[in-house]
C-alpha atoms as a PDB file:
ATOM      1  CA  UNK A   1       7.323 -45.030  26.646  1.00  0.00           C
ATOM      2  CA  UNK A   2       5.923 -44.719  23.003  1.00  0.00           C
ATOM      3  CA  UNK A   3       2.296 -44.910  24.395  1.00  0.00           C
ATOM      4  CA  UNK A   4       2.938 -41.651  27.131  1.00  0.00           C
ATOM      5  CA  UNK A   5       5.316 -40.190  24.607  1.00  0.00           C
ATOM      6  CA  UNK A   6       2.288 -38.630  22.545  1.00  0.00           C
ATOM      7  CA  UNK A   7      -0.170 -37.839  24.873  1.00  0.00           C
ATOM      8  CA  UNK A   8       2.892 -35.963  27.027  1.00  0.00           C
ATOM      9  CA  UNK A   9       3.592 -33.983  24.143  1.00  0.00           C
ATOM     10  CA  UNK A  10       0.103 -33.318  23.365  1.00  0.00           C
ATOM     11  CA  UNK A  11       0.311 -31.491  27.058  1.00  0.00           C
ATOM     12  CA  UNK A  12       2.970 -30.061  26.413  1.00  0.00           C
ATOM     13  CA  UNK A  13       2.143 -28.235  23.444  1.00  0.00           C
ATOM     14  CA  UNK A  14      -1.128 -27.693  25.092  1.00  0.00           C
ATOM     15  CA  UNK A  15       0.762 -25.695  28.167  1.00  0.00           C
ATOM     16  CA  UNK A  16       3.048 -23.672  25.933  1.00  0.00           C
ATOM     17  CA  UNK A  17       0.400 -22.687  23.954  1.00  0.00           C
ATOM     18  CA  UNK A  18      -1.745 -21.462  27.100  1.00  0.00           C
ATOM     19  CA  UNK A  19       1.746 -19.561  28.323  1.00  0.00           C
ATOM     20  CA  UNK A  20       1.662 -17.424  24.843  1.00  0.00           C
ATOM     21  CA  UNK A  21      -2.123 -17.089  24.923  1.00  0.00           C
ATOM     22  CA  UNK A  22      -2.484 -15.867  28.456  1.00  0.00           C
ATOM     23  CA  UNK A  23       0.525 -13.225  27.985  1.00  0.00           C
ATOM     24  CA  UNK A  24      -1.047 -11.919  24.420  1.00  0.00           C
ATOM     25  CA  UNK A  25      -4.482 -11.544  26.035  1.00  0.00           C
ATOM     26  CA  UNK A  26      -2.932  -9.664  29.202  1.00  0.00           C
ATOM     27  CA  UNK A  27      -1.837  -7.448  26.298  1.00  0.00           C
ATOM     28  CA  UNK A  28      -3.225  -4.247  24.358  1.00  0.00           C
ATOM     29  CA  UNK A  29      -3.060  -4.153  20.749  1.00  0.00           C
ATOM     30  CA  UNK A  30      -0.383  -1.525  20.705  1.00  0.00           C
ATOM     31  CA  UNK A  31       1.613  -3.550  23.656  1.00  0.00           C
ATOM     32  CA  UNK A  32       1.695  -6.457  21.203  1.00  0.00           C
ATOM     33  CA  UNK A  33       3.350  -4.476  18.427  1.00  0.00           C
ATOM     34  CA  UNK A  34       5.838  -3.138  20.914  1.00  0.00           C
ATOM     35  CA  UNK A  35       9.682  -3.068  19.086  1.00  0.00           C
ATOM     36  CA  UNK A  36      12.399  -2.361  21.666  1.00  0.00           C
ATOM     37  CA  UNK A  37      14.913  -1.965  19.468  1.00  0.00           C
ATOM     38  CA  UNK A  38      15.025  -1.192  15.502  1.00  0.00           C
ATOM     39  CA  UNK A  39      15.313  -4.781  14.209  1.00  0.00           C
ATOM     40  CA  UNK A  40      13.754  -6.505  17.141  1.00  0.00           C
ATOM     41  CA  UNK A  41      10.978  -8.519  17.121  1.00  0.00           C
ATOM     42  CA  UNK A  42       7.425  -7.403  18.522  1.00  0.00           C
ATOM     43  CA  UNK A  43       5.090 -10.090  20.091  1.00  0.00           C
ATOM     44  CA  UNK A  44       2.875  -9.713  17.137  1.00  0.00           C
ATOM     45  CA  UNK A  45       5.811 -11.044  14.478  1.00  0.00           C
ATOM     46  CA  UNK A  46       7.015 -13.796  16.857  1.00  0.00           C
ATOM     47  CA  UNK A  47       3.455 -15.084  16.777  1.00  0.00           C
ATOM     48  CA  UNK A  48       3.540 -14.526  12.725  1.00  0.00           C
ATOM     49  CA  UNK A  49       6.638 -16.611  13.058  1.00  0.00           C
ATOM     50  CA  UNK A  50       5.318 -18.883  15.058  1.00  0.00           C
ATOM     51  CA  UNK A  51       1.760 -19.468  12.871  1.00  0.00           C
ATOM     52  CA  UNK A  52       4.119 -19.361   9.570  1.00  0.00           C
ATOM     53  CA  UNK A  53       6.091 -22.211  11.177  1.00  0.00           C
ATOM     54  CA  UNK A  54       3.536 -24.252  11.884  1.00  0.00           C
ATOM     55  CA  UNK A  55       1.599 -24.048   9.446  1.00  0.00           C
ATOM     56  CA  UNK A  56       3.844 -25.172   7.177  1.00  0.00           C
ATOM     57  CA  UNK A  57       5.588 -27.713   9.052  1.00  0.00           C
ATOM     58  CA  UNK A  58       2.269 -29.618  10.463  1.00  0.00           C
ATOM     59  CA  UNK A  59       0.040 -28.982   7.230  1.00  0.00           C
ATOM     60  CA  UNK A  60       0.296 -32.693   5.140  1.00  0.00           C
ATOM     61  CA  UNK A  61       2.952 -33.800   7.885  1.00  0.00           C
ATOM     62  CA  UNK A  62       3.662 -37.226   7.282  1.00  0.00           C
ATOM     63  CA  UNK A  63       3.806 -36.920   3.408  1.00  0.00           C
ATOM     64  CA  UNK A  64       5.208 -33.490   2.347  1.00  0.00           C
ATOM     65  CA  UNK A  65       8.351 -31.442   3.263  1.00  0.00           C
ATOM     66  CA  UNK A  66       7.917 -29.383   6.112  1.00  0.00           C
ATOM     67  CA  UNK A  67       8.965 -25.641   4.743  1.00  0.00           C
ATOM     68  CA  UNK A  68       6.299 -25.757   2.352  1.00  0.00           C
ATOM     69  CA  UNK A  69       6.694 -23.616  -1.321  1.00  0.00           C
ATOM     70  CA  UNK A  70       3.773 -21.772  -0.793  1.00  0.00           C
ATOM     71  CA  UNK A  71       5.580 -20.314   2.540  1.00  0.00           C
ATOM     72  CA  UNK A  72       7.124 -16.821   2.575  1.00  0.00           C
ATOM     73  CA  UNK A  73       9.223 -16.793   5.836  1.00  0.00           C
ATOM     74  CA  UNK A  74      10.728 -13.423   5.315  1.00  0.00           C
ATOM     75  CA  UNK A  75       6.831 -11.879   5.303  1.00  0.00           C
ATOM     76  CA  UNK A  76       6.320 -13.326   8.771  1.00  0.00           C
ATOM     77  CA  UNK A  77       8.526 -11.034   9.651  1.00  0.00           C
ATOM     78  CA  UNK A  78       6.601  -7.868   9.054  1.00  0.00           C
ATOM     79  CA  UNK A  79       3.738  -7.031  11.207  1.00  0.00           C
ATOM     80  CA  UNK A  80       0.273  -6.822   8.956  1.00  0.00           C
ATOM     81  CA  UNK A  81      -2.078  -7.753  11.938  1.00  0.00           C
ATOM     82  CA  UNK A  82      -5.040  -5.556  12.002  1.00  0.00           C
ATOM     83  CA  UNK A  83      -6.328  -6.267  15.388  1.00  0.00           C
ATOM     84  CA  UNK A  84      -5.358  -8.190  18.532  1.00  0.00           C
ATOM     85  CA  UNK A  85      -8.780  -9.900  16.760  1.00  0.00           C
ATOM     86  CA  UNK A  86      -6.790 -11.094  14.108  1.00  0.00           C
ATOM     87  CA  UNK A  87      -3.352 -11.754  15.676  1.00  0.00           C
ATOM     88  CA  UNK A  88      -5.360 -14.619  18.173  1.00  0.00           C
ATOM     89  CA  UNK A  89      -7.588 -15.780  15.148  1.00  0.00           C
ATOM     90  CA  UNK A  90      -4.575 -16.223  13.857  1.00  0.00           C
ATOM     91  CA  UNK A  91      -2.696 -18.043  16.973  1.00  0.00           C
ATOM     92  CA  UNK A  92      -5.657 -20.129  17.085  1.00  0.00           C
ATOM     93  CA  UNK A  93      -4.979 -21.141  13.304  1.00  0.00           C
ATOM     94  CA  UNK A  94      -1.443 -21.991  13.798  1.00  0.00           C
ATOM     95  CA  UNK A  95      -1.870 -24.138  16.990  1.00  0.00           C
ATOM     96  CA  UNK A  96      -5.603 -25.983  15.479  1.00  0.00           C
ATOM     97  CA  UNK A  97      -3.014 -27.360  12.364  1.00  0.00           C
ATOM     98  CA  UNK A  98      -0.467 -28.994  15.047  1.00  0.00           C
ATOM     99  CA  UNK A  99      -3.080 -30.336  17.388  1.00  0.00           C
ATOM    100  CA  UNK A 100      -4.613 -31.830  14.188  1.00  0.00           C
ATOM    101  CA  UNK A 101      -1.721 -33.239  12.715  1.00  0.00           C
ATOM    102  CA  UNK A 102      -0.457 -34.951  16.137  1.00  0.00           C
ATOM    103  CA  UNK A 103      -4.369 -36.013  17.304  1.00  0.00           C
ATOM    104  CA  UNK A 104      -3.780 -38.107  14.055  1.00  0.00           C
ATOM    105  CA  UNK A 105      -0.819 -39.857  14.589  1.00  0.00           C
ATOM    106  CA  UNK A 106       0.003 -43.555  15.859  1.00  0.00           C
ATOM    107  CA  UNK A 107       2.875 -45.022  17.783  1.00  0.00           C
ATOM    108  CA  UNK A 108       3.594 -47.116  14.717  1.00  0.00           C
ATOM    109  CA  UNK A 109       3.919 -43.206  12.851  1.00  0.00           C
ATOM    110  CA  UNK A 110       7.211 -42.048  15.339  1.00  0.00           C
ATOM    111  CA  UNK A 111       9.936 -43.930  13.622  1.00  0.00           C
ATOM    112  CA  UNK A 112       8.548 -42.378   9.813  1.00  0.00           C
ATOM    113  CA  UNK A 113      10.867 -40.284   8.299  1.00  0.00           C
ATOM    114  CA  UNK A 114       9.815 -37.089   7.421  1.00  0.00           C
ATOM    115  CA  UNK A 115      11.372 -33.902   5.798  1.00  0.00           C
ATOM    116  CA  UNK A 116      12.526 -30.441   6.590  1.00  0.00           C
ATOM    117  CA  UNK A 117      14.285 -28.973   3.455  1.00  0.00           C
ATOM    118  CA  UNK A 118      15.234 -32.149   2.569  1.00  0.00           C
ATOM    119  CA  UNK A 119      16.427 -33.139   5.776  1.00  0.00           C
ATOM    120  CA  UNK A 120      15.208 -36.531   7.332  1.00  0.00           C
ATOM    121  CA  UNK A 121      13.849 -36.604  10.526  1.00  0.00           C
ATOM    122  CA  UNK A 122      12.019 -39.676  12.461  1.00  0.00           C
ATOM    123  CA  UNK A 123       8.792 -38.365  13.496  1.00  0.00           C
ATOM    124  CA  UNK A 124       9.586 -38.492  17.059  1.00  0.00           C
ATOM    125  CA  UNK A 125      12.640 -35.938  16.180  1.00  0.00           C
ATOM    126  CA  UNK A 126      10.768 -33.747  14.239  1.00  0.00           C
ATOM    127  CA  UNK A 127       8.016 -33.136  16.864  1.00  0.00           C
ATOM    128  CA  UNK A 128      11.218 -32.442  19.581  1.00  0.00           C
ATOM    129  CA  UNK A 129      12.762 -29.824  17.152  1.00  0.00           C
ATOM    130  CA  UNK A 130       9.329 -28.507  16.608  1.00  0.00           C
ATOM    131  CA  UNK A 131       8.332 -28.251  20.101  1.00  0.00           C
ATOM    132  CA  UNK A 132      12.077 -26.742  21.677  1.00  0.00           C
ATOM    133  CA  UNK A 133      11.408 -24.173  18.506  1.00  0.00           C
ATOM    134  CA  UNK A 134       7.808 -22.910  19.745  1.00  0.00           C
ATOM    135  CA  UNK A 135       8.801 -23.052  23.479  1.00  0.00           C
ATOM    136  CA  UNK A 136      11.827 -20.828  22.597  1.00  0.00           C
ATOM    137  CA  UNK A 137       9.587 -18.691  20.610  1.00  0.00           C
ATOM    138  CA  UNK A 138       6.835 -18.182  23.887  1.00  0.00           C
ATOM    139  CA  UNK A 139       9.569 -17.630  25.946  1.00  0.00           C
ATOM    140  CA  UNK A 140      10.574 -14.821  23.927  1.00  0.00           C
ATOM    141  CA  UNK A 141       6.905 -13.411  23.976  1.00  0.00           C
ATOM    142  CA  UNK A 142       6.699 -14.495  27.694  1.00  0.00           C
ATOM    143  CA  UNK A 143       9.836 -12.274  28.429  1.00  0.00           C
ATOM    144  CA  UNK A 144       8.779  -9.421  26.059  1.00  0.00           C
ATOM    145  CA  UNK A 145       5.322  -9.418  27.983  1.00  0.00           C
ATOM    146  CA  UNK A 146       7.058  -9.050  31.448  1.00  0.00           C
ATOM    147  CA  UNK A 147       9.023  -6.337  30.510  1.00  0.00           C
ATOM    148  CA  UNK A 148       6.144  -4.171  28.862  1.00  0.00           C
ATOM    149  CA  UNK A 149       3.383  -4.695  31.840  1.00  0.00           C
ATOM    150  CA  UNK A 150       6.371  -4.257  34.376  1.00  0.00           C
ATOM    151  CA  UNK A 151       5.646  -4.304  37.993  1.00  0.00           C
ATOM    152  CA  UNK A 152       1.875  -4.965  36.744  1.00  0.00           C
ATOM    153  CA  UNK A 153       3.215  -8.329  35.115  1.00  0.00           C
ATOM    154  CA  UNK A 154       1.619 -11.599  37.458  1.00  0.00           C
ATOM    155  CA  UNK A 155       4.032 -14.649  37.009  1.00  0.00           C
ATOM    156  CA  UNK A 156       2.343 -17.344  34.412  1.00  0.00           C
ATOM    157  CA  UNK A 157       4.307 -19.591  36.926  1.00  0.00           C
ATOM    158  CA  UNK A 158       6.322 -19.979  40.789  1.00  0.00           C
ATOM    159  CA  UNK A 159       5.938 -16.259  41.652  1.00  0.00           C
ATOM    160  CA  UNK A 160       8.910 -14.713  43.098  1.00  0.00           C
ATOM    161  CA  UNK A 161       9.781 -15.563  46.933  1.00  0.00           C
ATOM    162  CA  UNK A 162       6.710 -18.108  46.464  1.00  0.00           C
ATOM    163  CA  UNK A 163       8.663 -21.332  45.888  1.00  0.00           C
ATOM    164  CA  UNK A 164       8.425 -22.780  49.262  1.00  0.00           C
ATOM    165  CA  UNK A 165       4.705 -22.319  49.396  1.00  0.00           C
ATOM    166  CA  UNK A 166       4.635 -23.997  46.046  1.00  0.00           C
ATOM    167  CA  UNK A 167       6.820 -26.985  46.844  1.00  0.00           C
ATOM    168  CA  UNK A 168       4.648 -27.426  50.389  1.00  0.00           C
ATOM    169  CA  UNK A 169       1.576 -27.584  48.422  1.00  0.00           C
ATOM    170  CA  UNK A 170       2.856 -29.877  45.792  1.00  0.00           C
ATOM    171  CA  UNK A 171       4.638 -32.524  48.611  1.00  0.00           C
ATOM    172  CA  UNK A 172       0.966 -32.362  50.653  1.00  0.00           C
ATOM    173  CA  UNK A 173       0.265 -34.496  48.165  1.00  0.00           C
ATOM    174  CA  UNK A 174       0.539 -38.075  47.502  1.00  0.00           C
ATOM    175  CA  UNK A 175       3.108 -39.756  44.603  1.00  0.00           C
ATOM    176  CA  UNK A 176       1.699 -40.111  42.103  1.00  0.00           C
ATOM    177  CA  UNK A 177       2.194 -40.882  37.871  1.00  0.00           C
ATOM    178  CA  UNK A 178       0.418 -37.510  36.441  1.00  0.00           C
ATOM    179  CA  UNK A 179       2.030 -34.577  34.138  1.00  0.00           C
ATOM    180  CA  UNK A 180       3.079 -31.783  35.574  1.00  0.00           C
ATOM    181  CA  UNK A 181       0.707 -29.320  33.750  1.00  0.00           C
ATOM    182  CA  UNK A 182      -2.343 -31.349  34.997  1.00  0.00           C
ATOM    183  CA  UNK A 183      -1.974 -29.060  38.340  1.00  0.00           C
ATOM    184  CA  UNK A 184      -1.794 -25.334  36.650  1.00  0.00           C
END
């Protein structure tokens, strides 16, 4: 298991970061700053979120706490992106600092302990957490990107009344040991 555990969550990462990338660039600039409500969150904070989040968590992972001093979580909730430019530059930023930080690790590295404010995690908890947090995150923006484009949306997965095409393709095919993101 520990030698598929990494590269599976390598993928992994890799797929939910392609699910927020393809709905941002489907996106105008003014879509992306969309608020529903007073309060709510636009696409363009839940990515500041999002970037804020990782860059403190996966910056010096295996020897520093992961909410960092120099981080200022309240500011990622206030919307100072310039451009949709800057807003994927900065997307880009966030998800280079995890890919970097788990390209670099070993099997031997996911039983470490590691910190979050103080809190000890083995590594292979900490990049769970981390992961159900981004994926809840892109599901957010995945949502908020449906319900802006409207009928115009197309799925980022099974389209609607699609499912049995889907599941005839996938069963045309023989068994085999792949992940499931290697056929998107």
């Amino acid at each position: 298991m520990e030698s598929s555990y990494l590269s599976s969550v390598i993928k992994q990462f890799e797929y939910y970061k392609s699910l927020g990338y393809k709905t941002i660039t489907r996106l105008s600039y003014d879509e992306l700053k969309k608020e529903f409500e007073e309060d709510s969150n636009s696409i363009a904070i839940i990515v500041k979120h999002i970037v804020g989040n990782m860059l403190s968590r996966w910056t010096n992972f295996l020897i520093e706490d992961g909410e960092k001093k120099w981080r200022k979580r309240d500011e990622e909730f206030e919307d100072t992106y310039v451009s949709k430019e800057n807003l994927i530059n900065s997307w880009n930023k966030g998800w280079d600092c995890l890919f970097s930080a788990i390209k670099s690790l070993s099997n031997e590295d996911l039983v470490k302990i590691i910190y979050i404010r103080n809190q000890g995690h083995t590594v292979t908890e900490a990049i769970n957490r981390q992961m159900m947090h981004y994926a809840y995150h892109i599901g957010q923006i995945v949502f908020l990107g449906k319900l802006i484009k409207g009928t115009n949306w197309e799925s980022l997965s099974i389209a609607k009344g699609l499912s049995k095409d889907y599941n005839n393709d996938k069963f045309k095919k023989n068994k085999g040991l792949r992940h499931f993101t290697e056929d998107l």
